[in-house]
C-alpha atoms as a PDB file:
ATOM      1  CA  UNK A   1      10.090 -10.512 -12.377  1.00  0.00           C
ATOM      2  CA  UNK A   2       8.989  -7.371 -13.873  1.00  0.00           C
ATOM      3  CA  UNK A   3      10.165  -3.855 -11.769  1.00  0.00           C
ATOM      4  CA  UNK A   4       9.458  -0.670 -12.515  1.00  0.00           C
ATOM      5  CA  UNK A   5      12.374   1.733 -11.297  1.00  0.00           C
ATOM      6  CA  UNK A   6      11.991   5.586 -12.551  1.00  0.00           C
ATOM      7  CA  UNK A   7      13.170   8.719 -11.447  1.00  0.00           C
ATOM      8  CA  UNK A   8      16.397  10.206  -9.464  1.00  0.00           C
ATOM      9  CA  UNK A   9      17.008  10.495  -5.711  1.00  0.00           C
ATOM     10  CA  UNK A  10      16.852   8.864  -2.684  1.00  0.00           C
ATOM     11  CA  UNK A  11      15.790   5.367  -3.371  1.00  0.00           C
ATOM     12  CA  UNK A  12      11.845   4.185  -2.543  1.00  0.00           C
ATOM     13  CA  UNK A  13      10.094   1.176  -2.906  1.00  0.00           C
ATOM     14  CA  UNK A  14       6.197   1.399  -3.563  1.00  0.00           C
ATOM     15  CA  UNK A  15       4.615  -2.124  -2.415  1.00  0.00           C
ATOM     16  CA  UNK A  16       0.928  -2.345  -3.542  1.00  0.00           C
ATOM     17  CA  UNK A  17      -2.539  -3.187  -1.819  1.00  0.00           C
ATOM     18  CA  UNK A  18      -4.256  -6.555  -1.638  1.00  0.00           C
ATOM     19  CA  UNK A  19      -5.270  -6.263  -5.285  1.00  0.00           C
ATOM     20  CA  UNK A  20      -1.797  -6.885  -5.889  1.00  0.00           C
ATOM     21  CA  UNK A  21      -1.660  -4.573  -9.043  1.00  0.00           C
ATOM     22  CA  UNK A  22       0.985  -1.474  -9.185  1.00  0.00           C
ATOM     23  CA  UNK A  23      -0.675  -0.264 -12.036  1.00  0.00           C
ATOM     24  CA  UNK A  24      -3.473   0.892  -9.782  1.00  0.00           C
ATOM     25  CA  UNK A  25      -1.379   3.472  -7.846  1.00  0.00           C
ATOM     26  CA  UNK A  26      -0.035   4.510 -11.258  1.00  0.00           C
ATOM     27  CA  UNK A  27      -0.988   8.712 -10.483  1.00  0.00           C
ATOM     28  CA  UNK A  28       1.288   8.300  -7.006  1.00  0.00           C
ATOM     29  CA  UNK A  29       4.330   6.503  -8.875  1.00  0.00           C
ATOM     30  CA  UNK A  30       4.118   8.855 -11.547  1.00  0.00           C
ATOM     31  CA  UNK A  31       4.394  11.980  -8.878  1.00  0.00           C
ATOM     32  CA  UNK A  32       7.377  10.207  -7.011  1.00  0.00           C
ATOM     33  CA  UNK A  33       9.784   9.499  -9.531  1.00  0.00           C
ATOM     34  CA  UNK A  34       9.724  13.101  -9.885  1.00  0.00           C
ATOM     35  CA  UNK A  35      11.180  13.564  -6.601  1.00  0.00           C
ATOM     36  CA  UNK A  36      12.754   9.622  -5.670  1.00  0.00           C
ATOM     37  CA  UNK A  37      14.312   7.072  -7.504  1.00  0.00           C
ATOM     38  CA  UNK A  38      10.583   4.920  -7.161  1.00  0.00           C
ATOM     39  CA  UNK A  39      11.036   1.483  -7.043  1.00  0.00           C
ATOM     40  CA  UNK A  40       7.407  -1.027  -7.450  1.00  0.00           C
ATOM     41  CA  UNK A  41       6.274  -4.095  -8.839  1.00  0.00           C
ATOM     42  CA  UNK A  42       3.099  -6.010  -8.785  1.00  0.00           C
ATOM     43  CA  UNK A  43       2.706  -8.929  -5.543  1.00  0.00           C
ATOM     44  CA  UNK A  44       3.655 -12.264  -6.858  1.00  0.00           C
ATOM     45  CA  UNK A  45       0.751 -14.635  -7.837  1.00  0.00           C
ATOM     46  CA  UNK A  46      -0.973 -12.018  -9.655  1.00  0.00           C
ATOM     47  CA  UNK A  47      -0.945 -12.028 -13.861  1.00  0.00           C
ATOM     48  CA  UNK A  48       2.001  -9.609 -14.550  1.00  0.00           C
ATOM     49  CA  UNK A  49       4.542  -9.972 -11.639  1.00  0.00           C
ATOM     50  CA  UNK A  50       6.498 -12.840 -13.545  1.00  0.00           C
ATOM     51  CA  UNK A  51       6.645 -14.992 -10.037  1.00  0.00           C
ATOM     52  CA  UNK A  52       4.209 -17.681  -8.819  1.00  0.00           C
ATOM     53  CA  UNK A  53       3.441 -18.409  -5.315  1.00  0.00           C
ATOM     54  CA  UNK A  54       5.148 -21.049  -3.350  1.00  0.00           C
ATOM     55  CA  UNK A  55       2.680 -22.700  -0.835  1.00  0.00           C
ATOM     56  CA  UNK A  56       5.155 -23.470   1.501  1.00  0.00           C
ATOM     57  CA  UNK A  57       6.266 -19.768   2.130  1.00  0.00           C
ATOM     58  CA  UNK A  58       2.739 -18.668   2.906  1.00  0.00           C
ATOM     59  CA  UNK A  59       3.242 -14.803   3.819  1.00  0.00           C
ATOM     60  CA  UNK A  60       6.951 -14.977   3.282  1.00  0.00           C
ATOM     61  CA  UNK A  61       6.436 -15.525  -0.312  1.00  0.00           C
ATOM     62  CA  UNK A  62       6.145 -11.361  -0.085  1.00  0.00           C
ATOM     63  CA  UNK A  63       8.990 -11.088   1.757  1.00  0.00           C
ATOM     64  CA  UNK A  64      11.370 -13.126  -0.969  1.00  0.00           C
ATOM     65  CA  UNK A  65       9.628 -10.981  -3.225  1.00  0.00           C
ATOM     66  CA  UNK A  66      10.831  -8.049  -1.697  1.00  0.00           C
ATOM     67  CA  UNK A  67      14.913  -9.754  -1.490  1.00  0.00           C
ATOM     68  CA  UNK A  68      14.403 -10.022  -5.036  1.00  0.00           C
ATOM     69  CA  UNK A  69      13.505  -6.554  -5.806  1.00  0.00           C
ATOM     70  CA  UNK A  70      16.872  -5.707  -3.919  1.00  0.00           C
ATOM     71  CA  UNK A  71      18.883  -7.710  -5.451  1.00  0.00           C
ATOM     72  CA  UNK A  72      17.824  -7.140  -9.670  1.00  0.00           C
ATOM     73  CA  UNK A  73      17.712  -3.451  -8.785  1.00  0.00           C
ATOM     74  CA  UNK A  74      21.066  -3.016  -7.041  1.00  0.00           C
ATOM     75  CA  UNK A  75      20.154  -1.827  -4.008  1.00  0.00           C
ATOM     76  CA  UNK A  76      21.417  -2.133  -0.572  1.00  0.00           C
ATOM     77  CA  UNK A  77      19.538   0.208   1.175  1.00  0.00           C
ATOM     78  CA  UNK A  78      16.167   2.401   0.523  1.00  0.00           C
ATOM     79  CA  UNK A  79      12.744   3.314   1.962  1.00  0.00           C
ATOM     80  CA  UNK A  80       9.626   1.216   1.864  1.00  0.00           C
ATOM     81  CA  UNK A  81       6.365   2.682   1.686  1.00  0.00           C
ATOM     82  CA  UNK A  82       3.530   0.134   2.292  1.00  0.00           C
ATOM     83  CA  UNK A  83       0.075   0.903   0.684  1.00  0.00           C
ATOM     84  CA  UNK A  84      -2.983  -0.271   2.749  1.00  0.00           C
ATOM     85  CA  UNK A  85      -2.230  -4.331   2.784  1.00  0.00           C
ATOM     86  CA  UNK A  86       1.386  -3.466   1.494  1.00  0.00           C
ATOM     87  CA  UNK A  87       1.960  -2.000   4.690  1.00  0.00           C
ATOM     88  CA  UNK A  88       2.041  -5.764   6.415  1.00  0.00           C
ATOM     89  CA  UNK A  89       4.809  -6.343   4.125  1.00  0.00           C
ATOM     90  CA  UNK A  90       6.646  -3.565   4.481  1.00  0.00           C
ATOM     91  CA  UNK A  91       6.411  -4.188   8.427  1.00  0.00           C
ATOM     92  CA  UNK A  92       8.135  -7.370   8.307  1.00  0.00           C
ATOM     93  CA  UNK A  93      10.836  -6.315   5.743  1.00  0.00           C
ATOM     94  CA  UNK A  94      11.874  -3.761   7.864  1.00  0.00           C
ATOM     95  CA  UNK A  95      11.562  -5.834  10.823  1.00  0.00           C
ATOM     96  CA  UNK A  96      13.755  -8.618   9.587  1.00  0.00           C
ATOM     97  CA  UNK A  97      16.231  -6.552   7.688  1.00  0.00           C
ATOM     98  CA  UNK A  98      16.759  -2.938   8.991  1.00  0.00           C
ATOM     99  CA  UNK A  99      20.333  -3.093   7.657  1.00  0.00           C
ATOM    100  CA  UNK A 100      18.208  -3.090   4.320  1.00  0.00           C
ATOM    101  CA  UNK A 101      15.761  -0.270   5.209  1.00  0.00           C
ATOM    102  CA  UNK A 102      16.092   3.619   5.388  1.00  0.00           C
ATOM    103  CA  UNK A 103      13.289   4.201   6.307  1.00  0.00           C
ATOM    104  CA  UNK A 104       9.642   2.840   6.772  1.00  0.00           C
ATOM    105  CA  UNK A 105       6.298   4.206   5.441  1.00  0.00           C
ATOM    106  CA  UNK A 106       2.723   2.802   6.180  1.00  0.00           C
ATOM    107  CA  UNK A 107      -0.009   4.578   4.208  1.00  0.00           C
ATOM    108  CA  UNK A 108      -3.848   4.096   5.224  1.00  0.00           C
ATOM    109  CA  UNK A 109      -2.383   0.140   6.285  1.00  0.00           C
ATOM    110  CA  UNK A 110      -4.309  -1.671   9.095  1.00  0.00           C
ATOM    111  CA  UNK A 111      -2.517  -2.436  12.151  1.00  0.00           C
ATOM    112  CA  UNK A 112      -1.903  -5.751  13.870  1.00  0.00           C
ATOM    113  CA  UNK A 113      -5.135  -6.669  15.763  1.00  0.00           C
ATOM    114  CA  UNK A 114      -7.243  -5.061  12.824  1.00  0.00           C
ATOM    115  CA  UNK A 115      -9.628  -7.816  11.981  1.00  0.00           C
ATOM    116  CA  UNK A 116     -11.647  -7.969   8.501  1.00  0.00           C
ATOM    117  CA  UNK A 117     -15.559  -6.364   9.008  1.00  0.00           C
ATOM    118  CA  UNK A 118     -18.534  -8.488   8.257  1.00  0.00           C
ATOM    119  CA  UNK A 119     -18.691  -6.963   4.668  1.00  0.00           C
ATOM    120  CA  UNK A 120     -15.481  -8.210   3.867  1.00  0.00           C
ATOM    121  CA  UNK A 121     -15.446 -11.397   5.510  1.00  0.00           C
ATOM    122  CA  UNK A 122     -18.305 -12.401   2.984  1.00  0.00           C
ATOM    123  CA  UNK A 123     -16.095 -11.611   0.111  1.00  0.00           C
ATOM    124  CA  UNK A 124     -12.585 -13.519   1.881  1.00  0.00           C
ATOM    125  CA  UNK A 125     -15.429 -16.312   2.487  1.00  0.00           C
ATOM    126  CA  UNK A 126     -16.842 -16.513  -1.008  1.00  0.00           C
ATOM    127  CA  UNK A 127     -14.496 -14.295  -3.704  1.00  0.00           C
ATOM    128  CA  UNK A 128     -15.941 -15.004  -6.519  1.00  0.00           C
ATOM    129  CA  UNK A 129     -19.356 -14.989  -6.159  1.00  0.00           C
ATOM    130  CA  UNK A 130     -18.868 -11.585  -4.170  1.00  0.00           C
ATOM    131  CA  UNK A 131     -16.723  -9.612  -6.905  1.00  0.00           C
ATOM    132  CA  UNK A 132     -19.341  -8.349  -8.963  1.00  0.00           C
ATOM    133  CA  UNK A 133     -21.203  -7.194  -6.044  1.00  0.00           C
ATOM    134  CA  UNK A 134     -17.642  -5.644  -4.396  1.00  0.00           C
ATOM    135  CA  UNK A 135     -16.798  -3.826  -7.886  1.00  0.00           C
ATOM    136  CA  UNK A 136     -20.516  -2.537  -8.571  1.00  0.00           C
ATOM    137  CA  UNK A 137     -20.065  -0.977  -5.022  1.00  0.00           C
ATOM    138  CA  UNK A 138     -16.407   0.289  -4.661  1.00  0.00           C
ATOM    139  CA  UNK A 139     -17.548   3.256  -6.685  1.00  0.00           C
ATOM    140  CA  UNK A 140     -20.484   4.260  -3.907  1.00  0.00           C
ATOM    141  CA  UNK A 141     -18.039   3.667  -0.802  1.00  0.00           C
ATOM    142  CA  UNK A 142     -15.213   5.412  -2.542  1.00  0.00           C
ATOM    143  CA  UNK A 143     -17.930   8.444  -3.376  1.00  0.00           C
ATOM    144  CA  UNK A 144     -17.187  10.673  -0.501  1.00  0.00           C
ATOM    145  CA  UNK A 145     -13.621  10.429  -1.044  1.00  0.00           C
ATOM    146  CA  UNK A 146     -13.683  11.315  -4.456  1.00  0.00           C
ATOM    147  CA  UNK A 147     -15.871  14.716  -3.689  1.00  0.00           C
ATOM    148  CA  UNK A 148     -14.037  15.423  -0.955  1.00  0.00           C
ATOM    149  CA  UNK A 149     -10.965  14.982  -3.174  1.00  0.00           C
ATOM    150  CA  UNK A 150     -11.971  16.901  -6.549  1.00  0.00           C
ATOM    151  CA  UNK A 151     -13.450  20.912  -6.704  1.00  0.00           C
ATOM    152  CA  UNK A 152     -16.055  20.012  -9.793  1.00  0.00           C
ATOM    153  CA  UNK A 153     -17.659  17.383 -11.216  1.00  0.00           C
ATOM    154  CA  UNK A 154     -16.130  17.085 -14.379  1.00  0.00           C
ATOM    155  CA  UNK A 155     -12.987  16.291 -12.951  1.00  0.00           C
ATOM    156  CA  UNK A 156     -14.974  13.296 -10.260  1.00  0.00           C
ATOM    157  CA  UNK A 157     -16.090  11.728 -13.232  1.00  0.00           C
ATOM    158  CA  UNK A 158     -12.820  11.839 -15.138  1.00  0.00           C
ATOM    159  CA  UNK A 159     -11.003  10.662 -12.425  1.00  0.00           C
ATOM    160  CA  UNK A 160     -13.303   7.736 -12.001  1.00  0.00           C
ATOM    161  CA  UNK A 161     -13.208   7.233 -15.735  1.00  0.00           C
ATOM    162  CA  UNK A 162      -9.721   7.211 -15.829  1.00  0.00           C
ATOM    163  CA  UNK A 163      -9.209   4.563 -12.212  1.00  0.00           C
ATOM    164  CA  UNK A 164     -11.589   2.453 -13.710  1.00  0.00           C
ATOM    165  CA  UNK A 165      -9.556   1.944 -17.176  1.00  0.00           C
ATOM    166  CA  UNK A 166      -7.034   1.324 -14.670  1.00  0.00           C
ATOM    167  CA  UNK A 167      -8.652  -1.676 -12.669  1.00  0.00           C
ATOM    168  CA  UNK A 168      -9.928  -2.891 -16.147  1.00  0.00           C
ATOM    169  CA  UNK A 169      -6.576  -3.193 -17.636  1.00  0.00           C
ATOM    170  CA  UNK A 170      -4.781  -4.663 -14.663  1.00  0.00           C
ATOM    171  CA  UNK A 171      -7.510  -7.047 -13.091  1.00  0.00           C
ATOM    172  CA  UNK A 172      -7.689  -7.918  -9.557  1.00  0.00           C
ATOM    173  CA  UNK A 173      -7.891 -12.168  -9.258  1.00  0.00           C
ATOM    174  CA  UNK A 174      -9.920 -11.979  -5.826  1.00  0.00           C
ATOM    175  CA  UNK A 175      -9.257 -15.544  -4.966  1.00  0.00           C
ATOM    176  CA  UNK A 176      -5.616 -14.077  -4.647  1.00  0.00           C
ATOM    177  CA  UNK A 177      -6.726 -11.360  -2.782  1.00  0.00           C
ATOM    178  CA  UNK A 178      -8.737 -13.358  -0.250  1.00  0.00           C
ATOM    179  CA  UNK A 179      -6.300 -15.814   0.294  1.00  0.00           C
ATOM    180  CA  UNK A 180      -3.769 -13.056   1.046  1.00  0.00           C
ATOM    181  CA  UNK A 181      -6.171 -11.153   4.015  1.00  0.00           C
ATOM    182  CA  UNK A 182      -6.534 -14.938   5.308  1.00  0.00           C
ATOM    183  CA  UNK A 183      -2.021 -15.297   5.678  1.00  0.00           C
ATOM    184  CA  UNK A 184      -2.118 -12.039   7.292  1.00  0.00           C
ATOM    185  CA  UNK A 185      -4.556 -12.896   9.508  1.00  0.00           C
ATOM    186  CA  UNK A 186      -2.850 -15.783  10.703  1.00  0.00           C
ATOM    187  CA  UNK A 187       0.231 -14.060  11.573  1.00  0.00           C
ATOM    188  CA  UNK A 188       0.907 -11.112  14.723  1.00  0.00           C
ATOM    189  CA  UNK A 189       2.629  -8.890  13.658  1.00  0.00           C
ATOM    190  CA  UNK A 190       2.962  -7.196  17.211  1.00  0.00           C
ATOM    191  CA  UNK A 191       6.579  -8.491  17.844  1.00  0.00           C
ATOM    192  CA  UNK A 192       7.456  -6.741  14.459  1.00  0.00           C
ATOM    193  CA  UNK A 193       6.052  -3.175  15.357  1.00  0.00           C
ATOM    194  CA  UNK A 194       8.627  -3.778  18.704  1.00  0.00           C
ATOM    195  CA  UNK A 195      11.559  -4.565  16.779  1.00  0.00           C
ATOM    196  CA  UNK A 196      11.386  -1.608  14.330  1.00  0.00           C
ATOM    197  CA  UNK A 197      14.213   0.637  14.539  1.00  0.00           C
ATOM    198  CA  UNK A 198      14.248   2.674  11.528  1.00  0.00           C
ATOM    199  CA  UNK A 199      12.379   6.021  11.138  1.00  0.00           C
ATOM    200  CA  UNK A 200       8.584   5.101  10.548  1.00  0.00           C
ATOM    201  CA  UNK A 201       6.182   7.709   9.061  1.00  0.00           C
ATOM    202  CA  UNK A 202       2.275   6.575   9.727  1.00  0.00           C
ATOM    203  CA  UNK A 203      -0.014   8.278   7.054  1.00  0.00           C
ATOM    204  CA  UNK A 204      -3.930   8.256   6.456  1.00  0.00           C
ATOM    205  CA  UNK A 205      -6.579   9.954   5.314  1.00  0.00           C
ATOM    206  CA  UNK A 206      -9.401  11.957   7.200  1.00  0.00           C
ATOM    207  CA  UNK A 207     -11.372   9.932   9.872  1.00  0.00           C
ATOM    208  CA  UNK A 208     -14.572  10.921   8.003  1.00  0.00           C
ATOM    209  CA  UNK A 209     -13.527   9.708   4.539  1.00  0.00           C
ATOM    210  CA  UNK A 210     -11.965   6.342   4.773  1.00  0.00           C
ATOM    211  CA  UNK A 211     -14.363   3.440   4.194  1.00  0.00           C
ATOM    212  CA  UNK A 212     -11.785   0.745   3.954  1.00  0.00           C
ATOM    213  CA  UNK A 213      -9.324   0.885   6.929  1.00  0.00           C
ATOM    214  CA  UNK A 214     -10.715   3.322   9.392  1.00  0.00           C
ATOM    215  CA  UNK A 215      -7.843   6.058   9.608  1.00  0.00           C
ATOM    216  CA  UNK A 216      -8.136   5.472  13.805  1.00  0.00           C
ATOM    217  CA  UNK A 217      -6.949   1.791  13.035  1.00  0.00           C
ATOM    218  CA  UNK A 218      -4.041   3.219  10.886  1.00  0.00           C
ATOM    219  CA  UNK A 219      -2.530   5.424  13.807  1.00  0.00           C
ATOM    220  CA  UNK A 220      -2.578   2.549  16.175  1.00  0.00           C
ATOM    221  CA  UNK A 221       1.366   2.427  14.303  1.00  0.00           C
ATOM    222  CA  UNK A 222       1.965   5.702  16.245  1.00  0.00           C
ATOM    223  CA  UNK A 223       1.770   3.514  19.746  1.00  0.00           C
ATOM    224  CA  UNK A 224       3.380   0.551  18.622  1.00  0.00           C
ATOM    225  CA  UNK A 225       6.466   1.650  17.055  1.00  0.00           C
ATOM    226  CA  UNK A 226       8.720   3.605  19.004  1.00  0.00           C
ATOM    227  CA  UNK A 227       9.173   6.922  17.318  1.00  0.00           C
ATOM    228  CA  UNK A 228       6.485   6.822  14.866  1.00  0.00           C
ATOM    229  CA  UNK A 229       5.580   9.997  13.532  1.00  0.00           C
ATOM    230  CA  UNK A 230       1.903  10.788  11.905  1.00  0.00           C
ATOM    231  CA  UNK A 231       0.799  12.376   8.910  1.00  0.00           C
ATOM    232  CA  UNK A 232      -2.776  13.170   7.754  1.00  0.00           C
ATOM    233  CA  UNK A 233      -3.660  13.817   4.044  1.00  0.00           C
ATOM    234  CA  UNK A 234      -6.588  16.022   4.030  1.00  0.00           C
ATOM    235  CA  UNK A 235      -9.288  15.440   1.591  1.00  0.00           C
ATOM    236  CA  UNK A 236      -8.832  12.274   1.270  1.00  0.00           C
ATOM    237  CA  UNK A 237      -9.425   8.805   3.167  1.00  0.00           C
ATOM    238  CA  UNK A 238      -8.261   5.177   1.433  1.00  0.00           C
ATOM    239  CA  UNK A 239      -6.827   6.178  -2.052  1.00  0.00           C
ATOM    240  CA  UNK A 240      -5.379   9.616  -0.916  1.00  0.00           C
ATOM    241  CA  UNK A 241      -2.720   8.454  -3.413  1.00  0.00           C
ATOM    242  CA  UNK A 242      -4.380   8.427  -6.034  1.00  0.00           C
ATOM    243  CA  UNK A 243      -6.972  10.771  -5.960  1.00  0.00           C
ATOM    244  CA  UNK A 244      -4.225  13.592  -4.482  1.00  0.00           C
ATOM    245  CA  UNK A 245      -0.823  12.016  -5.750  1.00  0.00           C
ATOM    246  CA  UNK A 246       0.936  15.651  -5.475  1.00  0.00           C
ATOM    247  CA  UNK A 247       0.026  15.600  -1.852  1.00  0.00           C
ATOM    248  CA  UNK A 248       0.877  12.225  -1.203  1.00  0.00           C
ATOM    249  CA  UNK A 249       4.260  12.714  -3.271  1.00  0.00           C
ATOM    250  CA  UNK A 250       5.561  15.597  -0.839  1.00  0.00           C
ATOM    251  CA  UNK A 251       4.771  14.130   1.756  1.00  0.00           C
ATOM    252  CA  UNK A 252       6.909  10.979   1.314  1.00  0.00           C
ATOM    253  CA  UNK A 253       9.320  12.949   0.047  1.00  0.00           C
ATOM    254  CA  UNK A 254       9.836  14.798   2.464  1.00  0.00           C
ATOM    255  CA  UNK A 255       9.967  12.121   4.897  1.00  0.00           C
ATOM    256  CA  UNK A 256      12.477  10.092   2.468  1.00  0.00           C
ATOM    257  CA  UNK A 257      14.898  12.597   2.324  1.00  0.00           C
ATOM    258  CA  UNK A 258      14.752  13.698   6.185  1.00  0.00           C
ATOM    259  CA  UNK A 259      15.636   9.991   7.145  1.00  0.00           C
ATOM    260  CA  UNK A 260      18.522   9.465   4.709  1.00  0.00           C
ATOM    261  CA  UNK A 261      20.187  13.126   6.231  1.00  0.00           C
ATOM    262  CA  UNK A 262      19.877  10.844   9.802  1.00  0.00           C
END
């Protein structure tokens, strides 16, 4: 299993989106080992994560994954941050095993109840046939962020250039992808939001710029775990980590290091 661990500090482990890939959050990573040991890996099944999927497990396949990360890194304890589907993972790690987790983190994830729209249920339904269509239009629904996000033009475009050497070099396999959305919908994950007793930190974008998860859908974590505390990223919406990784840095940071003083 390949993990890549940078960086000094309090300990954090970055789990990835549905795409699976952590090279695609590569700008955040890069901004938190500066200020936490940063812990992430890519999901297992995907080309590059050195594990295959065990049919058996289902959704708990990502939870193993996640034991395994403790164990070849040495860890006993640290902070998970959950990116978008990562955050469903997360959620159940720290559910299961709080004697394993400082803290808990869900970035722009989609809370129990939150149900695929009819956009995306055509590409869960029929994967490949729908990726050319979903990668020829992630740039126009990711548009506003990216504006919103970047002063001038000439750093939009080499911010897209640069994300979309990114996705080229670590493809998404959206069979994998779809099949994941379909576990997670089988599952309710309300009983884990009740048993969460470590410090959670719920962060999103603004309401106006996230096209993926609806930021509204995100703070629904603010009701169902007690204690939750909110965070908004301003000017940006689904890849606020990416497109503002200095931002999104501090902020976990911040949080990371406030929960180990507790």
């Amino acid at each position: 299993m390949r993990i890549i661990d940078s960086g000094t500090g309090p300990p954090l482990i970055v789990i990835p989106g549905v795409q699976g890939r952590w090279e695609w959050m590569r700008p955040a990573i890069r901004e938190l080992r500066k200020r936490c040991r940063t812990i992430t890996y890519t999901l297992c099944g995907d080309s590059g994560s050195g594990l295959t999927l065990d049919p058996q497990l289902g959704f708990d396949n990502y939870t193993r994954q996640l034991d395994a990360v403790f164990e070849e890194t040495g860890l006993e304890k640290a902070a998970l941050c959950g990116v978008s589907y990562g955050g469903f993972i997360a959620l159940r790690y720290a559910a299961r095993h709080p004697d394993r987790v400082s803290s808990l983190i869900l970035s722009s994830s989609p809370a129990p109840g939150w149900t695929p729209n009819e956009r995306q249920q055509r590409q869960i339904a029929r994967p490949w046939r729908s990726a050319p269509a979903f990668a020829l239009g992630a740039p126009l629904r990711l548009w506003p962020e990216i504006q919103a996000a970047f002063d001038t033009w000439p750093q939009r475009v080499l911010f897209m250039a640069r994300h979309g050497l990114r996705v080229v070099a670590a493809p998404m396999k959206p069979a994998l992808m779809a099949s994941r959305v379909t576990l997670q919908q089988r599952i309710d994950f309300f009983p884990d939001c009740a048993t969460i007793s470590v410090p959670t930190l719920v962060l999103s974008g603004e309401d106006a710029l996230d096209f993926v998860v609806p930021a509204e859908v995100t703070r629904r974590y603010e009701k169902l775990i007690s204690g939750a505390r909110y965070a908004r990223m301003e000017r940006s919406g689904h890849i606020g980590l990416i497109t503002r990784p200095a931002q999104f840095a501090d902020i976990l940071a911040r949080f990371v290091a406030s929960a180990e003083k507790n």
